[in-house]
Protein backbone atom coordinates (compact mmCIF):
# COMPACT_ATOMS: atom_id res chain seq x y z
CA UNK A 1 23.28 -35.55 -21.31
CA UNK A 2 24.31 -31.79 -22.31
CA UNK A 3 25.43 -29.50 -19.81
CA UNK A 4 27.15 -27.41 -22.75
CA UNK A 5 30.44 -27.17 -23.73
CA UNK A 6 32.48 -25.19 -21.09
CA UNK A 7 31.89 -25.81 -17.52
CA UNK A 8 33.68 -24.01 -14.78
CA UNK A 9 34.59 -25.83 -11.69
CA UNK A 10 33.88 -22.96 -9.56
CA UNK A 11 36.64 -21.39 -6.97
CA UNK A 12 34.80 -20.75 -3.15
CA UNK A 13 35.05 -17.67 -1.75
CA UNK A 14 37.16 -16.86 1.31
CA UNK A 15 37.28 -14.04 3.95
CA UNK A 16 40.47 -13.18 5.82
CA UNK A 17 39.21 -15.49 8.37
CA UNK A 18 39.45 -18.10 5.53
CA UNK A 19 35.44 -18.19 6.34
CA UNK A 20 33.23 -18.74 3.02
CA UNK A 21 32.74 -15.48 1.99
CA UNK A 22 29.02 -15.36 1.61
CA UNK A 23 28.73 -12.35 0.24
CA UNK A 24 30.79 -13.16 -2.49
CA UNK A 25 28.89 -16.21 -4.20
CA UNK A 26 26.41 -14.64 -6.10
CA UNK A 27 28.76 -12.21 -7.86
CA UNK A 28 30.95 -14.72 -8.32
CA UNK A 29 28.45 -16.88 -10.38
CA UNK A 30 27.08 -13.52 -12.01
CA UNK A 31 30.72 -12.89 -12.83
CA UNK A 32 30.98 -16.55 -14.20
CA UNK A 33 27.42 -17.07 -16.34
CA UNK A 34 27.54 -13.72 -17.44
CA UNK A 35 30.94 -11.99 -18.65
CA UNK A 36 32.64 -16.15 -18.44
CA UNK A 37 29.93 -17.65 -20.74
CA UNK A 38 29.83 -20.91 -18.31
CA UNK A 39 27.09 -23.00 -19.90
CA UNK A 40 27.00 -24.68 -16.23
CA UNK A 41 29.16 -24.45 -13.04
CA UNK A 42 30.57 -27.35 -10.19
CA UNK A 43 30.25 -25.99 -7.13
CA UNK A 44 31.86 -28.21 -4.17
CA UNK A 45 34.53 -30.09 -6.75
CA UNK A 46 38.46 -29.94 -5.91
CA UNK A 47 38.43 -26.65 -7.04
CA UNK A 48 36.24 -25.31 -4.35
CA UNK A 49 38.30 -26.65 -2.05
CA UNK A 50 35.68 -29.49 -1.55
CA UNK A 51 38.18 -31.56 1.48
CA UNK A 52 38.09 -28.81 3.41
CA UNK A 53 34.63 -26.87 3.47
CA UNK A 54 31.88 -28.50 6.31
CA UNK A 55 29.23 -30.81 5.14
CA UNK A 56 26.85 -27.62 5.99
CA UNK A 57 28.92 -25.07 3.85
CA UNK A 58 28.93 -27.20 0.60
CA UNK A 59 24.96 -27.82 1.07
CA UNK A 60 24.56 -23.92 1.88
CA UNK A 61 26.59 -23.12 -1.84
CA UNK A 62 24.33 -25.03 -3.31
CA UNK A 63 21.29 -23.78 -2.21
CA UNK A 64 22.64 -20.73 -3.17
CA UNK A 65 24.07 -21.41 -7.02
CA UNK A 66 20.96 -23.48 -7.85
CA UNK A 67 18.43 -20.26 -6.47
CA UNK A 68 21.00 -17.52 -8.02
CA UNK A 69 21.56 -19.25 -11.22
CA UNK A 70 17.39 -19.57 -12.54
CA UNK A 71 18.26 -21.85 -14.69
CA UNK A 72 20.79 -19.46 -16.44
CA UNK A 73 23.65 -22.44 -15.66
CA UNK A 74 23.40 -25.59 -14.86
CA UNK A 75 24.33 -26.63 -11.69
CA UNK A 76 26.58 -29.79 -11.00
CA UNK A 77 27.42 -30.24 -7.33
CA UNK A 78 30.41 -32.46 -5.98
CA UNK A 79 29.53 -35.05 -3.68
CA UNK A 80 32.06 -37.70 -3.66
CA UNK A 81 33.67 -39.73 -1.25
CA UNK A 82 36.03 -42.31 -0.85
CA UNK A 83 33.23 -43.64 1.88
CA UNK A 84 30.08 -45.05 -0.43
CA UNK A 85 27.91 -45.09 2.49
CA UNK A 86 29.25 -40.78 3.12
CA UNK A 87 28.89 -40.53 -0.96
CA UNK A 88 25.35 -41.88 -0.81
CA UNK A 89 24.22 -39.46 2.44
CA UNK A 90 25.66 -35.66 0.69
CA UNK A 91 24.09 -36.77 -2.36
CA UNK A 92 20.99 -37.64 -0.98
CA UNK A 93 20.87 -34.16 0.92
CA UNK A 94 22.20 -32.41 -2.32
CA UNK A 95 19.63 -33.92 -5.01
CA UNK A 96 17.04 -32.41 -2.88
CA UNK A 97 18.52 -29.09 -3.27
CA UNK A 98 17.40 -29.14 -6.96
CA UNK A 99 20.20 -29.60 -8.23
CA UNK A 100 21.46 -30.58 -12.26
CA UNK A 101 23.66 -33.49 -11.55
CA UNK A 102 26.01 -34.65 -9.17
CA UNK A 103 29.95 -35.19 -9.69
CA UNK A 104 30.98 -38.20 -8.41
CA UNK A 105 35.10 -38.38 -7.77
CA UNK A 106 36.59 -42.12 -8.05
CA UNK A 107 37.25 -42.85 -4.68
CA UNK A 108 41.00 -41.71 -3.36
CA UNK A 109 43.43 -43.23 -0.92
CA UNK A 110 41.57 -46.79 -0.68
CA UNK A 111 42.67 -47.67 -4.16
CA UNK A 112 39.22 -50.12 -5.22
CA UNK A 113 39.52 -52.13 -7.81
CA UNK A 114 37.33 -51.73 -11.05
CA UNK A 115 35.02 -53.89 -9.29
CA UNK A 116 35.11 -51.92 -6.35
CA UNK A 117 34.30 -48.57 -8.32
CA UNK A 118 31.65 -50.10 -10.28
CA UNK A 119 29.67 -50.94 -6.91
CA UNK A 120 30.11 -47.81 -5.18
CA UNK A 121 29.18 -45.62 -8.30
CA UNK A 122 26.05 -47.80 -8.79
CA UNK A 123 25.21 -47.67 -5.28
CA UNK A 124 25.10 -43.99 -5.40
CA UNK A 125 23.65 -43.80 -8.66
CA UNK A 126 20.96 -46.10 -6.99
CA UNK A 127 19.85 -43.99 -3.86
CA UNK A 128 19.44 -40.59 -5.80
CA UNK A 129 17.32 -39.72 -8.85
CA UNK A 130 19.21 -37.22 -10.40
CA UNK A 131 21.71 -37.60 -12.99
CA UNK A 132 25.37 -38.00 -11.84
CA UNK A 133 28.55 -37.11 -14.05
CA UNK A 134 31.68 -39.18 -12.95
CA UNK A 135 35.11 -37.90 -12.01
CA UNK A 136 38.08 -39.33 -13.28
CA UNK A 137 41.00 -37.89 -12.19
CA UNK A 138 43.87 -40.54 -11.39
CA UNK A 139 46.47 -38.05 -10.52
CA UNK A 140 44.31 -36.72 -7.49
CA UNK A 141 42.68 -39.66 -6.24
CA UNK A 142 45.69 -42.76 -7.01
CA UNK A 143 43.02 -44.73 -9.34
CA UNK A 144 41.72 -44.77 -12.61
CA UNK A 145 38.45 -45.77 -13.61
CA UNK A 146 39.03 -47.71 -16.47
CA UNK A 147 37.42 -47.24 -19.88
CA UNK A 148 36.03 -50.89 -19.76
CA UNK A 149 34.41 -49.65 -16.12
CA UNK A 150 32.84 -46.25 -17.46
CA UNK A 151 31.16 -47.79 -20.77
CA UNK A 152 30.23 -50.23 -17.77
CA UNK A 153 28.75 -47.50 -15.75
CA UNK A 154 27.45 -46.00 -18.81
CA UNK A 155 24.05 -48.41 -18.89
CA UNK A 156 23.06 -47.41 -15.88
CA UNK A 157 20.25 -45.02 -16.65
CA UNK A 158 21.07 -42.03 -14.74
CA UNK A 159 25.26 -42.19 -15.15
CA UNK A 160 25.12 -39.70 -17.68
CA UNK A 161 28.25 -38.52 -18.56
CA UNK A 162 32.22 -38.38 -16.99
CA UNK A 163 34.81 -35.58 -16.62
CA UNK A 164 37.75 -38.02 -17.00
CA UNK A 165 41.39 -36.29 -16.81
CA UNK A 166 43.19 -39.32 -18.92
CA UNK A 167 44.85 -39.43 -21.85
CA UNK A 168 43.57 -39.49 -25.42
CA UNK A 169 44.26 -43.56 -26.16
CA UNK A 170 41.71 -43.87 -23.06
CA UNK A 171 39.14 -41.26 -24.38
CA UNK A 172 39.05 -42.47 -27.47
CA UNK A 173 38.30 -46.40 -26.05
CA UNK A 174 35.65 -44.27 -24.01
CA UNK A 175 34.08 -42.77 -27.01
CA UNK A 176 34.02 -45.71 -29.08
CA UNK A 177 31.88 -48.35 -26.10
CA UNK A 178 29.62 -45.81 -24.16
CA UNK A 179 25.70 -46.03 -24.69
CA UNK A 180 24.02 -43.42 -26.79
CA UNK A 181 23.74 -40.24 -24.87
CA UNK A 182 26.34 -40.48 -22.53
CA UNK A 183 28.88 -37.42 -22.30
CA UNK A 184 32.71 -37.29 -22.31
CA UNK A 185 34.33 -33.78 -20.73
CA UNK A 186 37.85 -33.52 -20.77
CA UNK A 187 39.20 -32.26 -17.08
CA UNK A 188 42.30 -31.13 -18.54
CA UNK A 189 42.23 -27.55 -19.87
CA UNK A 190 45.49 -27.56 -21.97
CA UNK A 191 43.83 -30.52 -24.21
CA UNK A 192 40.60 -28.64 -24.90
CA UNK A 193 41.16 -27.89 -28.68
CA UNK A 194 43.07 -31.69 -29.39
CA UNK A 195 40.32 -33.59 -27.69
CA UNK A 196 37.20 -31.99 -29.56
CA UNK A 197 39.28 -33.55 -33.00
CA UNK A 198 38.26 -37.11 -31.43
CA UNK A 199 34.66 -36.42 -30.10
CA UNK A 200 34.93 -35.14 -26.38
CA UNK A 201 31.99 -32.76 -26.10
CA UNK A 202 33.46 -29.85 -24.01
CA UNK A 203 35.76 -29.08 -21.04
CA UNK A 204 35.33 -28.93 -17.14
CA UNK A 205 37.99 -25.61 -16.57
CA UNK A 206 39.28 -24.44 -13.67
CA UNK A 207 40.67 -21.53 -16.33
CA UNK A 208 37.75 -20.55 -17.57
CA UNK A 209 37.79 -18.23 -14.32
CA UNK A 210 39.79 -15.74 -16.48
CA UNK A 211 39.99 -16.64 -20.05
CA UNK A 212 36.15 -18.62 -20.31
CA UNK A 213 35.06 -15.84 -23.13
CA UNK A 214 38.28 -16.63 -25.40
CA UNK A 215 37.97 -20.64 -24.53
CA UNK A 216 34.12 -20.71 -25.52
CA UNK A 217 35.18 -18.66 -28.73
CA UNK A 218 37.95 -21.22 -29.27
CA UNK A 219 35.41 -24.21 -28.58
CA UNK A 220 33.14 -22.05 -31.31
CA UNK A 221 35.33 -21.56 -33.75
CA UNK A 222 36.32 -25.60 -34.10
CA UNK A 223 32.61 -26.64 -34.16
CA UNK A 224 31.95 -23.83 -36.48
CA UNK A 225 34.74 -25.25 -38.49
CA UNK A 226 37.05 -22.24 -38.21
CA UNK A 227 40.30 -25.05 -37.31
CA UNK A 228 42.88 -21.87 -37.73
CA UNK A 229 41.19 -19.44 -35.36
CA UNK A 230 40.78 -22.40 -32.82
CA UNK A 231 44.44 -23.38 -33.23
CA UNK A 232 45.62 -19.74 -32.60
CA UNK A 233 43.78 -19.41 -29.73
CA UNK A 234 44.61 -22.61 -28.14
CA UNK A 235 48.26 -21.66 -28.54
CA UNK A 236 47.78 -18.08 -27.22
CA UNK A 237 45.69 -19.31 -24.23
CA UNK A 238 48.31 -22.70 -23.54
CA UNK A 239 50.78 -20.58 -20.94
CA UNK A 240 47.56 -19.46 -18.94
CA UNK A 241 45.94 -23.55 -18.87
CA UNK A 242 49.55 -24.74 -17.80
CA UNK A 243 50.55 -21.41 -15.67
CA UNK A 244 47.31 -21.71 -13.06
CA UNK A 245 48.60 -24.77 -12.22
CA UNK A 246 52.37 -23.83 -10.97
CA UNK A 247 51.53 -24.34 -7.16
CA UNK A 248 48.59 -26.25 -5.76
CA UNK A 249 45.13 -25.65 -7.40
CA UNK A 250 43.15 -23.43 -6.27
CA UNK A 251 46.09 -21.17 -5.02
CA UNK A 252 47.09 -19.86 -8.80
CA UNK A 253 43.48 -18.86 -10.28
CA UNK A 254 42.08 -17.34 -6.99
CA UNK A 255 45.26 -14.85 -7.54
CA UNK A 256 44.21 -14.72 -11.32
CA UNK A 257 40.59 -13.77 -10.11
CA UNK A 258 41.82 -11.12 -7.94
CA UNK A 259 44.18 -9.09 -10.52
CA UNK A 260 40.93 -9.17 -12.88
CA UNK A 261 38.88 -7.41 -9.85
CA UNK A 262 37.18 -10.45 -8.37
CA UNK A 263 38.07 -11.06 -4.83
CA UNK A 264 37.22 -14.82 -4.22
CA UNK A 265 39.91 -14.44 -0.89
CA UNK A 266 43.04 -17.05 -0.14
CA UNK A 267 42.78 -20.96 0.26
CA UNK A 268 42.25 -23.43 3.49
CA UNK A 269 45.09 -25.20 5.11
CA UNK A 270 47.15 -27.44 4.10
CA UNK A 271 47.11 -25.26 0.83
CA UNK A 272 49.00 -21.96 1.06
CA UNK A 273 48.82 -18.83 -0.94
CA UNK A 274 51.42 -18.02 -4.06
CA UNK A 275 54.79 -16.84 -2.93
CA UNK A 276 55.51 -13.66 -4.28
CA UNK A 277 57.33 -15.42 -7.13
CA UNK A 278 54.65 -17.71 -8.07
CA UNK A 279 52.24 -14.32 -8.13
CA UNK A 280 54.51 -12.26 -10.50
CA UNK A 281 54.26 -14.89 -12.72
CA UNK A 282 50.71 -15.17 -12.72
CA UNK A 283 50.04 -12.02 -13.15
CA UNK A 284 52.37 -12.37 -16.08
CA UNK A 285 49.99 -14.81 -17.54
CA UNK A 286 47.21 -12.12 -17.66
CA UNK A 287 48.91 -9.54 -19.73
């Protein structure tokens, strides 16, 4: 399934309370659709600090991206868990929110094995009738869903695509067993351009906050054919995919968001804001 090429894992809004800024979702996503050029948007994924909003806040962002968007984005909202039975109950709730798809994170900490995943994501898959994307993201969670596991999950009919944050030996495995019409996304911004060459079909960016406009014109320009003006821009926008990731995501592009004139507010504890240092230099990124 298509949900274009660049999706932006959407940053929540704080208050100085480190409250969800309410008032702040709907410009955000204006901000995001309409000067971004996010063909869809994950609301409630790591980088909306998904372990640390309330069950209640994450269904209440919903509500509000899938009314505010129209259909303008689509809208894919996190609910993973590392619990199936937890999994199955927020995506329940979510699906009937009218929702896209779901994103489904491998589950952390408890380390399954391949059998493991392939019975909770099926379980899931099984209690909901919308389409789900999977989340592979090793790195976060201390697993990998193999490749053998996702063209596994592939058959069933509404596992529709996976954001999988792995190298290219394991993308390319991907790309060569899944069924017909299921979608690869990259999760890793700084391999955007190299992973097009092989056949991903877009990018899930947590940069494409601040640079989306010059990433979908880089994304353009490769399918378009145009493999010099891709190349330059990959290697002029390669210190800001790298850069908004020099102290604990979302930290860096919440900062980034603010010196373009979008407030989105600070992060939840245990994650801190920038030091000073860490600021300068992302505002150096910007310039």
């Amino acid at each position: 399934m298509d949900f274009g090429r660049l999706i932006t894992a959407m940053v929540t809004p704080l208050d100085d309370q480190q409250r969800v800024n309410w008032d702040a979702v709907e410009p955000l996503i204006d901000y995001l659709i309409d000067e971004q050029k996010s063909d869809a948007l994950v609301i409630n994924g790591t980088t909306g600090e998904s372990p640390t909003t309330t069950e209640e806040e994450k269904l209440r962002l919903v509500e509000i991206a899938v009314r505010h968007a129209k259909g303008r984005a689509k809208i894919i909202a996190g609910t993973g868990s590392n619990d199936t039975a937890h999994a199955i109950h927020l995506s329940r709730r979510t699906a009937q929110l009218g929702v896209d798809a779901l994103l489904l994170v491998a589950p952390y900490y408890n380390k399954p094995s391949q059998e493991g995943l392939y019975q909770h994501f099926k379980a899931v898959a099984e209690a909901v009738d919308v389409p789900i994307m999977l989340y592979n993201v090793p790195g976060r969670t201390g697993v990998n869903i193999s490749a053998a596991t996702t063209i596994r999950l592939s058959k069933i009919p509404n596992i529709v695509a996976t954001k999988d944050c792995t190298d290219t030996d394991q993308l390319t495995e991907l790309l060569n067993g899944i069924e017909p019409g299921f979608t690869v996304y990259s999760g890793e911004d700084a391999v955007t351009l190299p992973v097009l060459s092989i056949g991903v079909h877009g990018i899930v960016s947590v940069a494409s906050h601040v640079v989306g406009k010059q990433m979908k014109a880089m994304i353009e320009a490769y399918l378009n054919g145009d493999v010099q003006s891709a190349a330059a821009l990959h290697r002029e926008l390669h210190p800001v995919f790298k850069g908004l990731f020099c102290a604990p995501s979302p930290a860096p592009v919440k900062h980034a968001l603010k010196v373009k004139g979008v407030d989105a507010g600070g992060v939840r504890l245990p994650l801190v804001p920038l030091t000073e240092q860490e600021a300068k230099f992302v505002e150096s990124l910007l310039k």
